[in-house]
Structures are given as C-alpha cells and as structure tokens.
N, C-alpha and C. Protein backbone atom coordinates (compact mmCIF):
# COMPACT_ATOMS: atom_id res chain seq x y z
N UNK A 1 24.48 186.63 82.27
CA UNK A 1 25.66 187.42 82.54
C UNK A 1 26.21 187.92 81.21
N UNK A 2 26.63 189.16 81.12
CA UNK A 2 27.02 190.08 80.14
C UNK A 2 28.45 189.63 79.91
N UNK A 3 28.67 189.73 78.90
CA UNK A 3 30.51 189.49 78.30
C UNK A 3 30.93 190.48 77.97
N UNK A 4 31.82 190.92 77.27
CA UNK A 4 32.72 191.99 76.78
C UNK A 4 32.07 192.42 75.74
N UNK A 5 32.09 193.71 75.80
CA UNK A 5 31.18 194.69 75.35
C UNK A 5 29.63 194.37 75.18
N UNK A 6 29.38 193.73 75.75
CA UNK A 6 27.59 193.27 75.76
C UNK A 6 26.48 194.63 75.29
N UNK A 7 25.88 193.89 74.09
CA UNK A 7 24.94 194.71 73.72
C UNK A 7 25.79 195.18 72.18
N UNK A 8 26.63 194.83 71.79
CA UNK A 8 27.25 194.81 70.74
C UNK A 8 27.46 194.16 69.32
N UNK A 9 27.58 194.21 68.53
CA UNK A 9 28.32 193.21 67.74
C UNK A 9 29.74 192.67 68.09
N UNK A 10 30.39 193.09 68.62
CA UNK A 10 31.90 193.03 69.29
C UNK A 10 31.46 191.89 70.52
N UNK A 11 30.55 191.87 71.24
CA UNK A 11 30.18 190.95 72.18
C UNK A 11 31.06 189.69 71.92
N UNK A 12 31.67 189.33 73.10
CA UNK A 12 32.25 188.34 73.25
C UNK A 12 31.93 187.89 75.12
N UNK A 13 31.75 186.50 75.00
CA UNK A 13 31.94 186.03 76.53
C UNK A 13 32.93 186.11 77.11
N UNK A 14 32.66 185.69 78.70
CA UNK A 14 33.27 186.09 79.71
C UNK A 14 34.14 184.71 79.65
N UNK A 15 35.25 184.24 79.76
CA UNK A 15 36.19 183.11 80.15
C UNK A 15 37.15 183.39 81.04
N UNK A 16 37.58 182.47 81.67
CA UNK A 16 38.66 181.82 82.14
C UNK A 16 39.89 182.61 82.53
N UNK A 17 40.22 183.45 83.21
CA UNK A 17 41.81 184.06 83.08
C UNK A 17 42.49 183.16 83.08
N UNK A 18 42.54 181.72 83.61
CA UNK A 18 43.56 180.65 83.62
C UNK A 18 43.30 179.82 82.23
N UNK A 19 42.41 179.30 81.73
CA UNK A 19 42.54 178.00 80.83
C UNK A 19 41.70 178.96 79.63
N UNK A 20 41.35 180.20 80.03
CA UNK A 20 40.55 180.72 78.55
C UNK A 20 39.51 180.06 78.03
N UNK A 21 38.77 179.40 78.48
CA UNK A 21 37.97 178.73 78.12
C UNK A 21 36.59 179.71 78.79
N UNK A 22 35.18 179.65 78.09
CA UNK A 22 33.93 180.40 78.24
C UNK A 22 33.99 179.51 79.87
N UNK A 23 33.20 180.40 80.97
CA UNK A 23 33.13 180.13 81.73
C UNK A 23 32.23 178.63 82.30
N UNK A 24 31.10 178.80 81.47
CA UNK A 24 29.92 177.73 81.60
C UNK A 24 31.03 176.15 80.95
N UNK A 25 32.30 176.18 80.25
CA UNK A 25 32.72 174.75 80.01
C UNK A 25 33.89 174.53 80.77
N UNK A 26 34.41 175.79 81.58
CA UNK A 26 35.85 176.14 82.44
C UNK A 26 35.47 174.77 83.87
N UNK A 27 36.66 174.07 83.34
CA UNK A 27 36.58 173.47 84.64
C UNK A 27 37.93 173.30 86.20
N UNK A 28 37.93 174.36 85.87
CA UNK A 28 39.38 175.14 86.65
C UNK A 28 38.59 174.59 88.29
N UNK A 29 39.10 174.82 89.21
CA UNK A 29 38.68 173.90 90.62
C UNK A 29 38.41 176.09 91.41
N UNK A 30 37.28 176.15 91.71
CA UNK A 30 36.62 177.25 91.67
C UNK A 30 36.58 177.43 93.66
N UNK A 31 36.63 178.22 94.32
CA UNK A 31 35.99 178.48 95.88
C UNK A 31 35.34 179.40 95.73
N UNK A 32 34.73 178.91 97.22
CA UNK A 32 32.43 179.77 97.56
C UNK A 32 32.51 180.87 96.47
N UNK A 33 33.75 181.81 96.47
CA UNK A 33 34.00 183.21 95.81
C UNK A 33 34.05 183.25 94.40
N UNK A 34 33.92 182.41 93.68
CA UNK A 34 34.35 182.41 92.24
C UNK A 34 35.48 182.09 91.74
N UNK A 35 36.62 182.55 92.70
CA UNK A 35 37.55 182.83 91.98
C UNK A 35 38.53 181.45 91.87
N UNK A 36 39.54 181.84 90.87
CA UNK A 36 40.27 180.11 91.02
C UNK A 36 40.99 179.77 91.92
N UNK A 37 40.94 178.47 92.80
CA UNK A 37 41.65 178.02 93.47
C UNK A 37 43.00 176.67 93.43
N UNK A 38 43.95 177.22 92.82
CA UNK A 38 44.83 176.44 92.32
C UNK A 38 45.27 175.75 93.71
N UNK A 39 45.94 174.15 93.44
CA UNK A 39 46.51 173.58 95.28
C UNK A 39 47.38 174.51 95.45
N UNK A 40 48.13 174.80 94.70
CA UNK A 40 49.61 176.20 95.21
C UNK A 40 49.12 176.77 96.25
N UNK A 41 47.57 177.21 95.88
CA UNK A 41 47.25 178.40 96.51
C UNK A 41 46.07 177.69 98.49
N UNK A 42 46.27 176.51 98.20
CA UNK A 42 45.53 176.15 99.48
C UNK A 42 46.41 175.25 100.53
N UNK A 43 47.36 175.87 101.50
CA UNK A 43 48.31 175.26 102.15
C UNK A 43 47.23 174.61 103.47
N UNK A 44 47.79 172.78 102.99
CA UNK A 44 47.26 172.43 104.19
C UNK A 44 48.29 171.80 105.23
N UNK A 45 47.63 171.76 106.09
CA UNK A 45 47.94 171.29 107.37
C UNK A 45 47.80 170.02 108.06
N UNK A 46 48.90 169.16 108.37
CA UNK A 46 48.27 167.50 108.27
C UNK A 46 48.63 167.12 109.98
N UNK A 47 47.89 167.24 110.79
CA UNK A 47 48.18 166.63 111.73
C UNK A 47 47.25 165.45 112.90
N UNK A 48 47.89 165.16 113.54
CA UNK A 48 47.84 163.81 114.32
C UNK A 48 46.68 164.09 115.96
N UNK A 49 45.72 163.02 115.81
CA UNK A 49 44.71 163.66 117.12
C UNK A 49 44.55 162.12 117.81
N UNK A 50 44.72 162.14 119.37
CA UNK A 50 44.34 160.92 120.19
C UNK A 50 43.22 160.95 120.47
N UNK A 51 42.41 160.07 120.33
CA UNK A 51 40.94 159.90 120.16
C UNK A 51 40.39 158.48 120.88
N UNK A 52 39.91 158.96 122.50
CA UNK A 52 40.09 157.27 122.45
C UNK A 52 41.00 156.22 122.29
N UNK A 53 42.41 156.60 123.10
CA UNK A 53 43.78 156.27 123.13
C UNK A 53 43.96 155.44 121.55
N UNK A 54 43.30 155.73 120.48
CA UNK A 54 43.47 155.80 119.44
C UNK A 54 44.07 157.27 118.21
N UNK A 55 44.77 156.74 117.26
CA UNK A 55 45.35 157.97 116.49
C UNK A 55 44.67 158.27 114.96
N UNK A 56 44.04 159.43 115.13
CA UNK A 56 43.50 160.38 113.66
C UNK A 56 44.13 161.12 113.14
N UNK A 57 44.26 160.71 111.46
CA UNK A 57 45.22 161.67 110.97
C UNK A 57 44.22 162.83 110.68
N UNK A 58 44.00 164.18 110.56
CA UNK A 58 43.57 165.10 110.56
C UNK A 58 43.92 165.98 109.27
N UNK A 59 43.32 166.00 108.33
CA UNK A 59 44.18 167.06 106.94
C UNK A 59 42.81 168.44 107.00
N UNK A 60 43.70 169.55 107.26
CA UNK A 60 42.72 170.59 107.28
C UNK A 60 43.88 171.63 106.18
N UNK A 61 42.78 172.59 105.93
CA UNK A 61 43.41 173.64 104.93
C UNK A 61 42.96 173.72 103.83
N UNK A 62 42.41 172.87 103.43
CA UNK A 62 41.90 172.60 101.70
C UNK A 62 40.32 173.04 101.68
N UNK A 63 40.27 173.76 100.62
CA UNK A 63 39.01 174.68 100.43
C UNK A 63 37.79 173.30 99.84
N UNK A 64 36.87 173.35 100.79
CA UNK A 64 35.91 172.49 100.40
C UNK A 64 35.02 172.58 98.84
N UNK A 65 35.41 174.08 98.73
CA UNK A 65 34.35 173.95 97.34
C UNK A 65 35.60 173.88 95.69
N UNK A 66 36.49 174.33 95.83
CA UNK A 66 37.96 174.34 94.86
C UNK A 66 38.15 172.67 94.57
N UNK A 67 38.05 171.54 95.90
CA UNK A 67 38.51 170.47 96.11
C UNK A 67 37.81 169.54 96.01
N UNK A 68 37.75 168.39 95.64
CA UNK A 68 36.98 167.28 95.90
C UNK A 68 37.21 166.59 96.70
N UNK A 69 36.84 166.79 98.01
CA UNK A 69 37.45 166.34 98.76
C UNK A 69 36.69 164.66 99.64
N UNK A 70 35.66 164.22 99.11
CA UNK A 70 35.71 162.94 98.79
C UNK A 70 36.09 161.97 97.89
N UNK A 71 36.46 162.44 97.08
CA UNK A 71 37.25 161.80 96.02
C UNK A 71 38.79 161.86 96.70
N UNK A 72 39.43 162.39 97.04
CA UNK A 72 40.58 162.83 97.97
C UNK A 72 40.37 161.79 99.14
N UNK A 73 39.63 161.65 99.65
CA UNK A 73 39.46 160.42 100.68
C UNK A 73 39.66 159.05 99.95
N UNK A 74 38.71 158.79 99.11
CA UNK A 74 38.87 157.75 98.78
C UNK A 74 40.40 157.18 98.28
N UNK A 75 40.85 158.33 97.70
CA UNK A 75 42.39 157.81 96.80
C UNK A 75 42.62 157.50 98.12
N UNK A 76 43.45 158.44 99.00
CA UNK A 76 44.12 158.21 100.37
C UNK A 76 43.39 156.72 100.99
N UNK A 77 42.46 156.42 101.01
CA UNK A 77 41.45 155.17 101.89
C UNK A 77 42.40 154.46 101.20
N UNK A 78 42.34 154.11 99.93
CA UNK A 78 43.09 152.99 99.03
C UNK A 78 44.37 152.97 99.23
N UNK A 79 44.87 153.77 99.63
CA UNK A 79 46.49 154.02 99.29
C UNK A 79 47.24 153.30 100.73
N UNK A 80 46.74 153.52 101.99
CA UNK A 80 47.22 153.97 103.10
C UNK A 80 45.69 152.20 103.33
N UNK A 81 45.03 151.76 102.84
CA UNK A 81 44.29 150.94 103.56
C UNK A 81 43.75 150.86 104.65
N UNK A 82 43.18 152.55 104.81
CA UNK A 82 42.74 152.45 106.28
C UNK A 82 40.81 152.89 106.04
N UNK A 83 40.54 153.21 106.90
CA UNK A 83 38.84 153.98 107.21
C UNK A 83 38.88 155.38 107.40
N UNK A 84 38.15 156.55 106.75
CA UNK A 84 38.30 157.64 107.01
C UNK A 84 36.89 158.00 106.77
N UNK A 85 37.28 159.71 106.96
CA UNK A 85 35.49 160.29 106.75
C UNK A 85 36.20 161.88 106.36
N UNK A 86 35.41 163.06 105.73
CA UNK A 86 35.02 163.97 105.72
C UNK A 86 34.25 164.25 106.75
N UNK A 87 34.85 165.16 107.21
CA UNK A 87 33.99 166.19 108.62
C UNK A 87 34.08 167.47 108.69
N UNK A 88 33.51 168.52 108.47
CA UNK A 88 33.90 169.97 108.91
C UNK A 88 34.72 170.34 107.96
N UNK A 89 34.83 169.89 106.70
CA UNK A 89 35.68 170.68 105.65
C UNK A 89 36.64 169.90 105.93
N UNK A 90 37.51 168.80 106.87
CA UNK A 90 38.72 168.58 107.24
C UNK A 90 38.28 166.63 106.79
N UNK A 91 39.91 166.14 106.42
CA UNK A 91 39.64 164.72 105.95
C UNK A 91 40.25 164.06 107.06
N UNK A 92 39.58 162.88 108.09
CA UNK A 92 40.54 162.53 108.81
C UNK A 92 39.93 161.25 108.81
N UNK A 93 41.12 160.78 108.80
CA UNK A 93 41.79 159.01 108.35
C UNK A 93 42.18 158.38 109.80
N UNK A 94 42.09 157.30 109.72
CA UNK A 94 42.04 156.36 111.28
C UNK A 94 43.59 155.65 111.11
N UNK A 95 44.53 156.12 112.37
CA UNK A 95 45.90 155.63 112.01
C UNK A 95 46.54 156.87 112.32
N UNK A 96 47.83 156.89 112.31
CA UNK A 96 49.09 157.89 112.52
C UNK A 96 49.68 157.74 111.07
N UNK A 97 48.95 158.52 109.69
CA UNK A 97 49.35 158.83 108.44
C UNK A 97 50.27 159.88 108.16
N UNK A 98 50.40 160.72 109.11
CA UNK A 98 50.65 161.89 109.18
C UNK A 98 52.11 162.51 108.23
N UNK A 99 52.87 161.73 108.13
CA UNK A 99 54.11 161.94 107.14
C UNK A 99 54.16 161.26 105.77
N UNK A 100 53.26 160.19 105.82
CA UNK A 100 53.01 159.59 103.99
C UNK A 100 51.95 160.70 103.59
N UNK A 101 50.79 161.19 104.50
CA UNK A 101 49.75 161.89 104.04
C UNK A 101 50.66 163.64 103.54
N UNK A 102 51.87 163.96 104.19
CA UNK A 102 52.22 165.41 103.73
C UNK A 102 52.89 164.97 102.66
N UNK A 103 53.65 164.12 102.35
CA UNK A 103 54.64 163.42 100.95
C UNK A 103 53.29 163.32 100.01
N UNK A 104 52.16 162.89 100.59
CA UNK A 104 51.14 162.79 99.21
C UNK A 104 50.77 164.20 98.16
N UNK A 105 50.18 164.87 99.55
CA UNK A 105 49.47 165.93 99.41
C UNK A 105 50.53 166.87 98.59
N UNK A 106 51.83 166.98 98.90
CA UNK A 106 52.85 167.86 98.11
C UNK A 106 53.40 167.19 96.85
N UNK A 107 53.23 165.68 96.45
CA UNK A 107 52.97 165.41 95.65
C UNK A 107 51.53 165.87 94.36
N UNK A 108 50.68 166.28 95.17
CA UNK A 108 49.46 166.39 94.32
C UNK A 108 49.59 167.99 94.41
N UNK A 109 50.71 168.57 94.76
CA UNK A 109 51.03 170.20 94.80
C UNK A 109 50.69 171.03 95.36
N UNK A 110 49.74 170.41 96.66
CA UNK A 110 49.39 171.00 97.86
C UNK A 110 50.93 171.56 98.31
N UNK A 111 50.82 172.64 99.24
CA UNK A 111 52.22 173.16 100.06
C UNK A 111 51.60 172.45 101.51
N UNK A 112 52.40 171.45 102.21
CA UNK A 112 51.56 170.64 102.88
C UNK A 112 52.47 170.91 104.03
N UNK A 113 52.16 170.85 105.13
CA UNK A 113 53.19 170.78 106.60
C UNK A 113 52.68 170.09 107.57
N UNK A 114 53.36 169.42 108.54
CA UNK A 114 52.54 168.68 109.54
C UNK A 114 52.74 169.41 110.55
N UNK A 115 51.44 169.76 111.28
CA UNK A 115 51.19 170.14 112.80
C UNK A 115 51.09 169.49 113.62
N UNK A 116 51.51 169.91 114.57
CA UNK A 116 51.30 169.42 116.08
C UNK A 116 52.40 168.74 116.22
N UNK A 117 52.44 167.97 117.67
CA UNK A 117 53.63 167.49 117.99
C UNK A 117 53.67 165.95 117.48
C-alpha cells in the first residue's frame, strides 16, 4: 500500500487519523471496514431472555471485529461469578445481570441501555 505521495522522495506512510501512528503498529480497535471503532461509537444493548424458566443476560451491539469480545466475557465471568459464552456476535451470561452489566459497559464507555422489559 502506497503512502503520501508514493513514488517520491516526499513519500511518507499512511497512519492513523486517531493515534498517528504508521498503520502496520496502530493499535486503535478497527471494524470488518477499516475504519476506527471507538466504544462512543458502538451503542449496546443489554437485555434479559427466559430460557428454560431460567434468566440470560444478553449484551448485543458491540462490533465483533473493533472488540474483544472474549476477553470482555471473561472480565464480566469474574466480576458477576457467573458462566457465559459468545454467540452470534452477542455476549450472554447465565443470571439476570442486566443493570450491573449496563453500569459496567458505560463504565468501559460503551453508551449502554437496557432492553426489554
């Protein structure tokens, strides 16, 4: 990939609009598209599912490729002491988390809201 003015002496690489850094050491949190995906910018949605007259907390909204979103499980697993999984892009945790999990997530600067009733 070509940088600024490529084919030049002036040549310079391509970096970062956020951290300025050459792209190949930029470790800005990236989606499918390239482009940066800051949490500001990925509002999720935290809500509650009966499953087997049992309760799943459900966190959808968060871009699977921007996010780490097993690493994101695990903190939450530890935090909240419960069993969860990644499924379908969405993190859902075993239990009715549903109001410590939006206090987290807007802690970590997600814009977070809970759905459903």
């Amino acid at each position: 990939m070509g940088g600024l003015f490529a084919g030049t002496s002036l040549e310079r690489p391509v970096t970062c609009e956020r951290c300025e850094q050459v792209l190949a050491r930029c470790a800005c949190p990236r989606g499918a598209d390239g482009a940066v995906k800051l949490p500001k910018d990925q509002p999720a949605r935290v809500r509650r599912e009966q499953r087997r007259g049992k309760f799943v907390t459900v966190i959808t909204g968060l871009d699977p490729a921007a996010t780490d979103l097993p690493a994101m499980l695990k903190k939450f697993k530890t935090q909240i002491g419960s069993g969860g999984t990644v499924s379908n892009g969405a993190i859902e945790l075993q239990g009715d988390h549903r109001d410590r999990m939006v206090t987290e997530l807007i802690a970590l600067g997600y814009p977070a809201k809970p759905a459903g009733g």
